[in-house]
Protein backbone atom coordinates (compact mmCIF):
# COMPACT_ATOMS: atom_id res chain seq x y z
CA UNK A 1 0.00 0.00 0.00
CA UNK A 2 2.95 2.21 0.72
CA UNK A 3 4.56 1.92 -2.76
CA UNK A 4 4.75 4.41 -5.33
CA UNK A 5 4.07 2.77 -8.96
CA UNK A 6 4.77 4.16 -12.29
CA UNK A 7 3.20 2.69 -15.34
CA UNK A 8 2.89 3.02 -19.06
CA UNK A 9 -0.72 3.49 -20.16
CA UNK A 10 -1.71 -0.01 -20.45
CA UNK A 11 -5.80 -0.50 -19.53
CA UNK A 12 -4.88 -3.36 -16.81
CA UNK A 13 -3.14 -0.90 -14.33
CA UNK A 14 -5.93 1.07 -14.01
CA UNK A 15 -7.15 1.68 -9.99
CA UNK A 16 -3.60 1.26 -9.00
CA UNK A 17 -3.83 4.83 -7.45
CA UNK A 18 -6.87 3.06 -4.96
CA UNK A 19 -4.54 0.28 -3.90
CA UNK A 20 -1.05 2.02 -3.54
CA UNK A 21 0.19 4.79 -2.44
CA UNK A 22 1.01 7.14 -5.83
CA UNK A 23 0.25 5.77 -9.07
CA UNK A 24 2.10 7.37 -11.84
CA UNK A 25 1.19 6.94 -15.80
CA UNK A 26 3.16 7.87 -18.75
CA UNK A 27 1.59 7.62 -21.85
CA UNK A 28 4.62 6.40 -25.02
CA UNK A 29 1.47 6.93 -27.50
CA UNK A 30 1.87 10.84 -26.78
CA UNK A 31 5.98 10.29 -26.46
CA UNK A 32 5.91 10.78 -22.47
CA UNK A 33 8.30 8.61 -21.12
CA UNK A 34 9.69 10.68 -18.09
CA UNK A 35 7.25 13.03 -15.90
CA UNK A 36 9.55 14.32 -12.89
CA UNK A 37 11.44 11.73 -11.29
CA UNK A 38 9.81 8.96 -12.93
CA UNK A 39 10.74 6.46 -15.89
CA UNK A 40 10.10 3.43 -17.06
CA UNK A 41 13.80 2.86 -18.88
CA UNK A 42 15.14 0.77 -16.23
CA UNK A 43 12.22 -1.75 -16.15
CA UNK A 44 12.20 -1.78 -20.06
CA UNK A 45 16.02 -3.02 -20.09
CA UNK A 46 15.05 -5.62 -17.88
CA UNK A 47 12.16 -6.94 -20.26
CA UNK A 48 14.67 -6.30 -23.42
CA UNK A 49 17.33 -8.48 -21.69
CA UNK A 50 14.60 -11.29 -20.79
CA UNK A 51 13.21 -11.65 -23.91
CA UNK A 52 16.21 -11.43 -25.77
CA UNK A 53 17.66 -14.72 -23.57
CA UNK A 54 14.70 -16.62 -24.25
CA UNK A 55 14.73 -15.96 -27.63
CA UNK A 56 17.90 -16.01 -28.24
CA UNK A 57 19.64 -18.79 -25.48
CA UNK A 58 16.67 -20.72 -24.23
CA UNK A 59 14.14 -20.40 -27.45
CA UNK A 60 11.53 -21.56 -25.23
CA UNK A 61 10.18 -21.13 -21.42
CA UNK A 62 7.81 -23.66 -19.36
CA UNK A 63 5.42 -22.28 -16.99
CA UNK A 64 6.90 -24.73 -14.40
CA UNK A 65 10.09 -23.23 -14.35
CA UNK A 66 8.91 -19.61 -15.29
CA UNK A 67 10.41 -18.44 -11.90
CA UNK A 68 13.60 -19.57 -12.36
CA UNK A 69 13.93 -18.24 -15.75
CA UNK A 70 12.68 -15.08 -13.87
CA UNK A 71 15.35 -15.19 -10.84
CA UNK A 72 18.71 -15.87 -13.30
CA UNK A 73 17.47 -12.79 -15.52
CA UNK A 74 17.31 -10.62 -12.49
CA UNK A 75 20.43 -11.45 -11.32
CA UNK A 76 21.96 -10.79 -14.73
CA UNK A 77 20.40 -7.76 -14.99
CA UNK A 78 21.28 -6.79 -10.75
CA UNK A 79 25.13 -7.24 -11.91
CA UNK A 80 25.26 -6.41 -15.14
CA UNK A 81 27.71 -3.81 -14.06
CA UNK A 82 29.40 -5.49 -11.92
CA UNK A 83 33.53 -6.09 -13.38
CA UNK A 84 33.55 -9.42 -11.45
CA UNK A 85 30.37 -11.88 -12.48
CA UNK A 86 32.78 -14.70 -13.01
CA UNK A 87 34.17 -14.21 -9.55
CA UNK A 88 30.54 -13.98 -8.30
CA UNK A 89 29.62 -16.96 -10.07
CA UNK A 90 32.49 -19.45 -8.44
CA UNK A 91 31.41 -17.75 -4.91
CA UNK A 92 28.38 -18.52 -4.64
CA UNK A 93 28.54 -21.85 -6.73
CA UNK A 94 31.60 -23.08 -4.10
CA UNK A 95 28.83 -22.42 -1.42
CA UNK A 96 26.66 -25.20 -2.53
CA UNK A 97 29.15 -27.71 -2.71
């Protein structure tokens, strides 16, 4: 209820305002896609980087392991600054062993 959310236009986020906190809309059919503070960039790199791994390394996705998919993309997209993945990758894979 606390949250602040900022959406494109789409008809489905409608009555977010009555649930949360601050509901902010930008509408990309009249080229809005920063009011103040707010953006939807960052979220639209993270769906660009999803869907071009499943297209492009998993070519297909199962509901039953939708999550997972999900969780690795997140991560990827969490570090994809970060100098030292490979590092990050023996780390935590050493702590399952």
């Amino acid at each position: 209820a606390d949250a602040k959310v900022v959406t494109d236009g789409f008809g489905a986020y409608r009555g977010l305002d009555k649930l949360h906190q601050e509901h902010h809309v930008l509408n990309k059919e009249k080229e809005e896609y920063v009011k103040g503070e707010y953006h939807t960039n960052t979220l639209e790199g993270f769906w660009t980087l999803l869907k071009r791994g499943i297209y492009g390394q998993y070519h297909k996705v199962s509901s039953e392991h939708l999550q997972a998919y999900l969780d690795e993309f997140t991560f990827k997209y969490n570090n994809r600054t970060n100098k030292s993945n490979f590092a990050l990758l023996i780390q935590r894979s050493l702590t399952f062993v």
